[in-house]
N, C-alpha and C. Protein backbone atom coordinates (compact mmCIF):
# COMPACT_ATOMS: atom_id res chain seq x y z
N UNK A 1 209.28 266.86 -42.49
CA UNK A 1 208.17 267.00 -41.57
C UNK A 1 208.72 267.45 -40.23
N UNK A 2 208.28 268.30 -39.70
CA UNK A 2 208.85 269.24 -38.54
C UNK A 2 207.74 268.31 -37.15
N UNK A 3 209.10 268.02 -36.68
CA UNK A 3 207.95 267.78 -34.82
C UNK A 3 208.19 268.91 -33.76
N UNK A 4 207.06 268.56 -33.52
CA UNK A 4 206.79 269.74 -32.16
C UNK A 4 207.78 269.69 -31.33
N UNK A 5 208.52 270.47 -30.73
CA UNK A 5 209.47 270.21 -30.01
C UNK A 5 208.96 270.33 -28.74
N UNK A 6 210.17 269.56 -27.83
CA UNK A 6 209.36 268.74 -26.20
C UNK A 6 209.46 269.90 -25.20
N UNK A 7 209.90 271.18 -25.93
CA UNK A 7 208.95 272.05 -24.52
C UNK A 7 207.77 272.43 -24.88
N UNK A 8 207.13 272.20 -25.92
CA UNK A 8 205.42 272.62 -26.23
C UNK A 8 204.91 271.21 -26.07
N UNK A 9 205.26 269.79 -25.81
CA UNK A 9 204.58 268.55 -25.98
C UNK A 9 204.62 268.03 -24.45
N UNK A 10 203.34 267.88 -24.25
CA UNK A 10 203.25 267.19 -22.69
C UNK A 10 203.09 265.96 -22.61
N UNK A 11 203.16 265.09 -21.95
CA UNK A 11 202.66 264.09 -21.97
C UNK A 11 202.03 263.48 -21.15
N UNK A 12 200.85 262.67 -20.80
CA UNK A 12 200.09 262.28 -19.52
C UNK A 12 201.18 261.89 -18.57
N UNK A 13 201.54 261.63 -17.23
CA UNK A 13 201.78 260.65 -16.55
C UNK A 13 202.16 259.82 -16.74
N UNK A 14 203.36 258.57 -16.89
CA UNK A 14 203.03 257.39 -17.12
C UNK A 14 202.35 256.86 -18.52
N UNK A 15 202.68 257.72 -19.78
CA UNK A 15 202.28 257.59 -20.90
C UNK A 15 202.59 256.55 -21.73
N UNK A 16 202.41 255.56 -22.01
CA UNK A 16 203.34 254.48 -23.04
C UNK A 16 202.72 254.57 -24.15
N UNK A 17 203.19 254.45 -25.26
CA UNK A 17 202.55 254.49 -26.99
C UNK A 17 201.83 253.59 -27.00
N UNK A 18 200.66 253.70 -27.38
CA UNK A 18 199.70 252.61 -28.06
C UNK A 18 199.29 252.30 -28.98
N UNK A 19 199.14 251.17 -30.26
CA UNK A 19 198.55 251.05 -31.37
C UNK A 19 197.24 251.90 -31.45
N UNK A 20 196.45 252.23 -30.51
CA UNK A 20 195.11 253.19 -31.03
C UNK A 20 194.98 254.33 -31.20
N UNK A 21 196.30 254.44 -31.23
CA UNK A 21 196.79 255.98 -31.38
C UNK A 21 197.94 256.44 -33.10
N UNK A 22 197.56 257.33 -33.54
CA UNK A 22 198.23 257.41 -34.90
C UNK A 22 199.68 257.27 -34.89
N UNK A 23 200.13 256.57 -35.87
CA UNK A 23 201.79 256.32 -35.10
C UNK A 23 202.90 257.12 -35.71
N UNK A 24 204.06 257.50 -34.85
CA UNK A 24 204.36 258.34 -34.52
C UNK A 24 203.68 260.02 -34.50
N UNK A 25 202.65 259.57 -33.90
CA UNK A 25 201.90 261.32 -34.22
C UNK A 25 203.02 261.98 -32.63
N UNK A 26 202.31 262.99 -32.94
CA UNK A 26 203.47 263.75 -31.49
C UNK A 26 203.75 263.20 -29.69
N UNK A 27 202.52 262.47 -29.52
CA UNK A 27 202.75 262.02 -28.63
C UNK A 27 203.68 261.12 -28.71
N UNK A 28 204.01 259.67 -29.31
CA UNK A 28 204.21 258.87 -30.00
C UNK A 28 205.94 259.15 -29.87
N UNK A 29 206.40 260.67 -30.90
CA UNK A 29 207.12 261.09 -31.55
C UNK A 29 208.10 261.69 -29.88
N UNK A 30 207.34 262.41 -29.00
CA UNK A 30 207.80 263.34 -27.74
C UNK A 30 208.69 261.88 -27.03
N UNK A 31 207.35 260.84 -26.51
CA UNK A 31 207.97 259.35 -25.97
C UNK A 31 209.31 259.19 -26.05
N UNK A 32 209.21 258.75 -27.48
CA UNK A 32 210.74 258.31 -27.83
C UNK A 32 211.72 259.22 -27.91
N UNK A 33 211.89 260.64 -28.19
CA UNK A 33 212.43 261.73 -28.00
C UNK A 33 213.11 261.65 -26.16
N UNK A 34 212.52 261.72 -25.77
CA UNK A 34 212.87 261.81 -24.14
C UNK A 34 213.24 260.37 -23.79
N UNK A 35 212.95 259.22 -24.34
CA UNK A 35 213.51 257.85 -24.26
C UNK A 35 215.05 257.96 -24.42
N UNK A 36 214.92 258.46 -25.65
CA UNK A 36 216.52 258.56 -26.47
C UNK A 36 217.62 259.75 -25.47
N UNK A 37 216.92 260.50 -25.40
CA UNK A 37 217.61 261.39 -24.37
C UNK A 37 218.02 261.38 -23.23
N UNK A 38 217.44 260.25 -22.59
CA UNK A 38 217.18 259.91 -21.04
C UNK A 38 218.27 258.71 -21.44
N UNK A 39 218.38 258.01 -22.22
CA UNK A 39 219.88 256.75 -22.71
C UNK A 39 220.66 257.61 -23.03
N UNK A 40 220.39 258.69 -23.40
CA UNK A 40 221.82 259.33 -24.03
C UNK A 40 222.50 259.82 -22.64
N UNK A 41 221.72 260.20 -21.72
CA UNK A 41 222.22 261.25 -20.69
C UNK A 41 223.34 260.35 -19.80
N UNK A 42 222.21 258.86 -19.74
CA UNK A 42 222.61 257.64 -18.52
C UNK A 42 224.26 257.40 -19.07
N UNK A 43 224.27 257.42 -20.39
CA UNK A 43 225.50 256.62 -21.60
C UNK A 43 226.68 257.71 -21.30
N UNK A 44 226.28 258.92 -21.54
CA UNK A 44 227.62 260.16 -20.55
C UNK A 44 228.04 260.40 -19.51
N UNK A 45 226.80 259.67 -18.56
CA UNK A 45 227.33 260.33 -17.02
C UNK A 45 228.11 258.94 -16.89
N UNK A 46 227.64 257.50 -17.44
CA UNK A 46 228.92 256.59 -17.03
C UNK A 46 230.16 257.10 -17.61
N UNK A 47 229.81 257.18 -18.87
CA UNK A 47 230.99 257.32 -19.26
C UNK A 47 232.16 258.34 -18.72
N UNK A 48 231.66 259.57 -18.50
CA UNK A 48 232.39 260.54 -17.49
C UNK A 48 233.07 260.15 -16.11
N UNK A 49 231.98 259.34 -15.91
CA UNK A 49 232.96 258.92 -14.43
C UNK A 49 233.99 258.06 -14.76
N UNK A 50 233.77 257.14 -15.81
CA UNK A 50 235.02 255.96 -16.32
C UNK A 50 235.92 256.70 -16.74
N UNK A 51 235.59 257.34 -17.27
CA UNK A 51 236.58 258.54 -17.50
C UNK A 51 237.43 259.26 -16.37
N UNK A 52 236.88 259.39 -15.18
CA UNK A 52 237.13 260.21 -13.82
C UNK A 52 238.10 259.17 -13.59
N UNK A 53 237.28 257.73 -13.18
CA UNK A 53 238.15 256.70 -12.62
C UNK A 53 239.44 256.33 -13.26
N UNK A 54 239.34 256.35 -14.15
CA UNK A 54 240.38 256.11 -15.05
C UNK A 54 241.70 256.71 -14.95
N UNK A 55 241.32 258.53 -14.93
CA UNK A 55 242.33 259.18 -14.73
C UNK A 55 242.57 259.31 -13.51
N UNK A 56 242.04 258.86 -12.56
CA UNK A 56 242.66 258.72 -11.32
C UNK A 56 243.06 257.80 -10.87
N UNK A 57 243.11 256.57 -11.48
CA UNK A 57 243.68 255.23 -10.99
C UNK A 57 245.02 255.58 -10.94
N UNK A 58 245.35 254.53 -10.14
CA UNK A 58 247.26 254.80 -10.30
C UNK A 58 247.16 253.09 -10.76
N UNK A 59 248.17 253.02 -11.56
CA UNK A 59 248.37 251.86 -12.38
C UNK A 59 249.87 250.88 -11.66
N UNK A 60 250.42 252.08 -10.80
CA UNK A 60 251.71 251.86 -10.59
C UNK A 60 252.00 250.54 -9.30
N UNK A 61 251.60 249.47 -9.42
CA UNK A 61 251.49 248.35 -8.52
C UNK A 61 252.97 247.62 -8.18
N UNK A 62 253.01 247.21 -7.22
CA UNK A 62 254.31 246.43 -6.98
C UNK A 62 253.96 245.36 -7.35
N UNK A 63 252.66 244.43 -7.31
CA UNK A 63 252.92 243.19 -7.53
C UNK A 63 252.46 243.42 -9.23
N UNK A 64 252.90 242.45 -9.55
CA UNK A 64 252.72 241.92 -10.71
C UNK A 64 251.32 241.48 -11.30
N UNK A 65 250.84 240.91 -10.84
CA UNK A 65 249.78 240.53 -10.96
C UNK A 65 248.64 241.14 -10.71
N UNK A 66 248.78 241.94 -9.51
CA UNK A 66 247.58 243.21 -9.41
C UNK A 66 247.65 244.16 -10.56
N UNK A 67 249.21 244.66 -11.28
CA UNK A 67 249.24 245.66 -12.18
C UNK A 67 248.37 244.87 -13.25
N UNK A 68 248.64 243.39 -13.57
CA UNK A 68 247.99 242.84 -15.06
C UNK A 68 246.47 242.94 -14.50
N UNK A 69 246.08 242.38 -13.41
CA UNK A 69 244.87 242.67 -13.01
C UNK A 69 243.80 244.11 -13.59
N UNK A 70 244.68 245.36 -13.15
CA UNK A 70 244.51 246.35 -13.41
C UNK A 70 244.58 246.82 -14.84
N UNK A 71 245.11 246.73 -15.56
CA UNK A 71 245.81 246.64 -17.10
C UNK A 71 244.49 245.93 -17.35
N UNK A 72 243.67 244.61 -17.23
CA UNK A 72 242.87 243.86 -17.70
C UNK A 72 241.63 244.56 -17.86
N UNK A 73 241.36 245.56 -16.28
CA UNK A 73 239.87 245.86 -15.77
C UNK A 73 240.03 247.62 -16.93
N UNK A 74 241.39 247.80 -16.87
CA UNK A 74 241.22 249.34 -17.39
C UNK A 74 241.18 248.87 -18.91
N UNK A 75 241.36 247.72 -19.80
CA UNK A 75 241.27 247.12 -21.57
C UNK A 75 239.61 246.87 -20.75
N UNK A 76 239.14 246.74 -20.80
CA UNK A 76 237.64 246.16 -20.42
C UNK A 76 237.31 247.72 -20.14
N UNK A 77 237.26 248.12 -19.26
CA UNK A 77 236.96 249.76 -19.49
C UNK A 77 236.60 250.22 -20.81
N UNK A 78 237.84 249.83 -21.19
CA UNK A 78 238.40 250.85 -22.35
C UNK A 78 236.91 250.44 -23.50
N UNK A 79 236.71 249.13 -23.77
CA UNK A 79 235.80 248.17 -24.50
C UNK A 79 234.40 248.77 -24.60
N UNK A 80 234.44 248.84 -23.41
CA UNK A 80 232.80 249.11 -23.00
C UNK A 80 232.76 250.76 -23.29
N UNK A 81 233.58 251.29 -23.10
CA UNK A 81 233.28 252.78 -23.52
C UNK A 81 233.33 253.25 -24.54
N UNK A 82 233.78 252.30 -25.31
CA UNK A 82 234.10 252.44 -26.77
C UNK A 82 232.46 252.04 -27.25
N UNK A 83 232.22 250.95 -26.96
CA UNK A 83 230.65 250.48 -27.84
C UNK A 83 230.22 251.61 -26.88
N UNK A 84 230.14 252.25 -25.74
CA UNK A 84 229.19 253.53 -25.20
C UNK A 84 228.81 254.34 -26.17
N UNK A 85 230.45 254.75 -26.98
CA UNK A 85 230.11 255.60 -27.53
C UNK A 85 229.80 256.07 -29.01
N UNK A 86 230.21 254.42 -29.52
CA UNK A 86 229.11 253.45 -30.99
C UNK A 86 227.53 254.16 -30.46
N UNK A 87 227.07 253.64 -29.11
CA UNK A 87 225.63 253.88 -28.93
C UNK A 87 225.16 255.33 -29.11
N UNK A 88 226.25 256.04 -28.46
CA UNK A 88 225.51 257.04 -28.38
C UNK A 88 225.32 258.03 -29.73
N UNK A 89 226.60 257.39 -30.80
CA UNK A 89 226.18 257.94 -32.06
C UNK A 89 224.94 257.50 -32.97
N UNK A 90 224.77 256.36 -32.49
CA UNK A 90 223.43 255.56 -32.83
C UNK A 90 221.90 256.58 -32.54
N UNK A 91 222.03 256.40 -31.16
CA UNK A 91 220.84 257.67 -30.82
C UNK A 91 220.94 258.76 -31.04
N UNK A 92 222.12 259.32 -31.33
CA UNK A 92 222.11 260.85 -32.15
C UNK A 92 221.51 260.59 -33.56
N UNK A 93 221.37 259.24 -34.23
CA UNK A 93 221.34 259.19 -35.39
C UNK A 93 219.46 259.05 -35.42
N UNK A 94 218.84 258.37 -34.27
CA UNK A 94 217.74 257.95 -34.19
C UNK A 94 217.22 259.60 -33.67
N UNK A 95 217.51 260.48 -33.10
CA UNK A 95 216.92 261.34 -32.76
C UNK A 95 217.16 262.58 -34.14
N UNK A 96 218.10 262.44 -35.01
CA UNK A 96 217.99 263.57 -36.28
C UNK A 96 216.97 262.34 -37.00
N UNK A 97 216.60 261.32 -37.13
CA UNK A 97 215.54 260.94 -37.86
C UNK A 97 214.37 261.30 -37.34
N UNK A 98 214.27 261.52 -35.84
CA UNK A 98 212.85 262.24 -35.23
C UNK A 98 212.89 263.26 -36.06
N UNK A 99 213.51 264.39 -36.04
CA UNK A 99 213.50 265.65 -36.28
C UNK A 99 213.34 265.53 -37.81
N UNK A 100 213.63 264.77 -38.28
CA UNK A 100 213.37 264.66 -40.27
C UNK A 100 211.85 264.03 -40.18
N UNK A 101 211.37 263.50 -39.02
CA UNK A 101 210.22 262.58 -39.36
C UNK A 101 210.21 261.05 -40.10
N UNK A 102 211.53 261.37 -40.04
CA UNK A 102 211.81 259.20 -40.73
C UNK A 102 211.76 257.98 -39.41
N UNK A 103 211.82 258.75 -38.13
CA UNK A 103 211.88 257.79 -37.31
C UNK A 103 210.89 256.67 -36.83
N UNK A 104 210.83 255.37 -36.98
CA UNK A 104 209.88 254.62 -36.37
C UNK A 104 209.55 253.73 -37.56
N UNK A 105 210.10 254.49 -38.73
CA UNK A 105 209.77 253.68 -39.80
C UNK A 105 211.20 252.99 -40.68
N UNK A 106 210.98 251.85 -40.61
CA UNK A 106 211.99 251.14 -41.72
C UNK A 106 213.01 251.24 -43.03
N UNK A 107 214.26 251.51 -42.55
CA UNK A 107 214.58 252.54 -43.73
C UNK A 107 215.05 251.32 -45.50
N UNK A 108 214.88 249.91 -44.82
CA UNK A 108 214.50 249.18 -46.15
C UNK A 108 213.44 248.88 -46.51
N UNK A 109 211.93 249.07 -46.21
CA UNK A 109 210.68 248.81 -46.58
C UNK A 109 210.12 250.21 -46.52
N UNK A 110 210.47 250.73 -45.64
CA UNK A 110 209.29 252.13 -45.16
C UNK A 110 208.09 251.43 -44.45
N UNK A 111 208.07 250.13 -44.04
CA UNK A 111 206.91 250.31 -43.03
C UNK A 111 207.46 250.25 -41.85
N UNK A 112 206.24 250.93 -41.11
CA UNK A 112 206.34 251.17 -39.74
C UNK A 112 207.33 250.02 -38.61
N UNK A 113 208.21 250.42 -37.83
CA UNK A 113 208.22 249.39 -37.10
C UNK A 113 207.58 249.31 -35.74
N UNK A 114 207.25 247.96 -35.33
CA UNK A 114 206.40 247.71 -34.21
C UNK A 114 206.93 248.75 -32.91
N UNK A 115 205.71 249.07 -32.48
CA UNK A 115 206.10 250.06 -31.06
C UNK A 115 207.17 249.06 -29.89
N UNK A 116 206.79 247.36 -29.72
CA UNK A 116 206.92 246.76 -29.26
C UNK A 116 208.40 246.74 -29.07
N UNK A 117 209.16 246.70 -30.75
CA UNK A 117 210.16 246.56 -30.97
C UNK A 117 210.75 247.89 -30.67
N UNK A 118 210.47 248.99 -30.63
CA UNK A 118 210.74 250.73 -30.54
C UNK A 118 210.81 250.82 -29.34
N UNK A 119 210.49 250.04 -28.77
CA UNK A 119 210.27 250.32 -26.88
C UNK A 119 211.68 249.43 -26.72
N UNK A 120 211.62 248.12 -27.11
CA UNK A 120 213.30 247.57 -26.83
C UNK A 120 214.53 247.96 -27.19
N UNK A 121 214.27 248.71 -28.69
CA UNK A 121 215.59 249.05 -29.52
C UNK A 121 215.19 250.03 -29.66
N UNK A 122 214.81 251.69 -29.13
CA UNK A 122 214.66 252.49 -29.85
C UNK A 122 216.01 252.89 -31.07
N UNK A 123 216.77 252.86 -31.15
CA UNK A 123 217.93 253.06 -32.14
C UNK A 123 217.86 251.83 -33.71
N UNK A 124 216.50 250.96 -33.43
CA UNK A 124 216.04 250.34 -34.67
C UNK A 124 215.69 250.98 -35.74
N UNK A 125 216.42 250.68 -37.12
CA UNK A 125 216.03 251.24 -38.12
C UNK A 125 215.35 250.26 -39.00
N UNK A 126 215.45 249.23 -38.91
CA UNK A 126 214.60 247.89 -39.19
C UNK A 126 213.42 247.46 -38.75
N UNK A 127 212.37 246.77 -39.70
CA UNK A 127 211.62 246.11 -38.78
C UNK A 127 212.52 244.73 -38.20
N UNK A 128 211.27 243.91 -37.56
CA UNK A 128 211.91 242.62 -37.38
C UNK A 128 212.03 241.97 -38.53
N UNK A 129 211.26 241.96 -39.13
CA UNK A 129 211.45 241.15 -40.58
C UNK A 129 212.62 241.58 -41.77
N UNK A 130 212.64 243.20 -41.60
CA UNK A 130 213.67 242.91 -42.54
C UNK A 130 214.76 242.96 -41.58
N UNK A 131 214.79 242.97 -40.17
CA UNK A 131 216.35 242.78 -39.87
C UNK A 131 216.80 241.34 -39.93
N UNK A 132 215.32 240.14 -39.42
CA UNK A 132 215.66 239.05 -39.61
C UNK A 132 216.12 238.55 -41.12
N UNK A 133 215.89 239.22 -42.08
CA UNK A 133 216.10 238.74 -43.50
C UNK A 133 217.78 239.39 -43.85
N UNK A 134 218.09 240.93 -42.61
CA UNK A 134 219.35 240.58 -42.85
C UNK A 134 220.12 239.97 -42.64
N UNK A 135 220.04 239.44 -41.40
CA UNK A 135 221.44 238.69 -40.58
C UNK A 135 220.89 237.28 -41.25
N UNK A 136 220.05 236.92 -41.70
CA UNK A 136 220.16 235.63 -42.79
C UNK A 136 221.11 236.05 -43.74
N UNK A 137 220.74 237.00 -44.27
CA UNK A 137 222.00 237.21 -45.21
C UNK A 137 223.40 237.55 -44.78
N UNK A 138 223.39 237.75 -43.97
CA UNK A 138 224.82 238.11 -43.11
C UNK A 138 225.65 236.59 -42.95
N UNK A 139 224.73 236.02 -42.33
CA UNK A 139 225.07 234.60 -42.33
C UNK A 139 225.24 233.93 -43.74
N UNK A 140 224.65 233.88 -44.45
CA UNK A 140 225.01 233.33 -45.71
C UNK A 140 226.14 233.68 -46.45
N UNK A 141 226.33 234.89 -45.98
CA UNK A 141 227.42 235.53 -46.53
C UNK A 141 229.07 235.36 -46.17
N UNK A 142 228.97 234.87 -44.96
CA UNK A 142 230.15 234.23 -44.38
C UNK A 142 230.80 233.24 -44.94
């Protein structure tokens, strides 16, 4: 199923998805499109600058303790840019499901998931229910 792509899709002002509206129809579909894009953009420009900072730090400290200091904040860097960029393969993954038309819907039930939940996690491929029925099993499984 082909979506309209977001230079032919407008959207009101201040648009948020609503249940009285067909779900994911294009409006619906544009939302989260520019949601995902607008996290993807925020998730590179940090990351670029951590990146900037990074290569411009000088590591080379006399004291001891400022270098481990430093060594600590640049492994913590390192951490966080790493899950950055877990995320951002995530929303590449949520935005080729826009473009297939699988997005919004549950890829272990096929029903819809709540807008509610799409607005917190857009990168959800679960509803709540079956994600809660996984990490029960996750847990059991330990």
């Amino acid at each position: 199923m082909a979506v309209a792509s977001s230079k032919t899709t407008k959207l009101p002002a201040g648009y948020k998805p609503s249940a009285s509206e067909k779900f994911m129809g294009v409006k619906q579909t544009e939302f989260f499109r520019r949601l995902l894009n607008d996290w993807k953009d925020d998730l590179l420009d940090v990351s670029k600058q951590t990146r900037t900072i990074m290569q411009t730090d000088n590591l080379s400290h006399a004291d001891v303790a400022d270098r481990a200091s430093s060594e600590a904040d640049r492994a913590l860097e390192l951490r966080a840019s790493d899950r950055q960029r877990k995320l951002v393969s995530k929303i590449d993954a949520a935005l080729r499901r826009i473009e297939e038309g699988a997005f919004g819907y549950c890829e272990e039930t096929g029903e819809p998931i709540s807008l509610e939940r799409l607005e917190a996690r857009p990168i959800a491929t679960l509803s709540l229910d079956a994600q809660e029925r996984h990490e029960r099993n996750e847990k059991v499984g330990r």
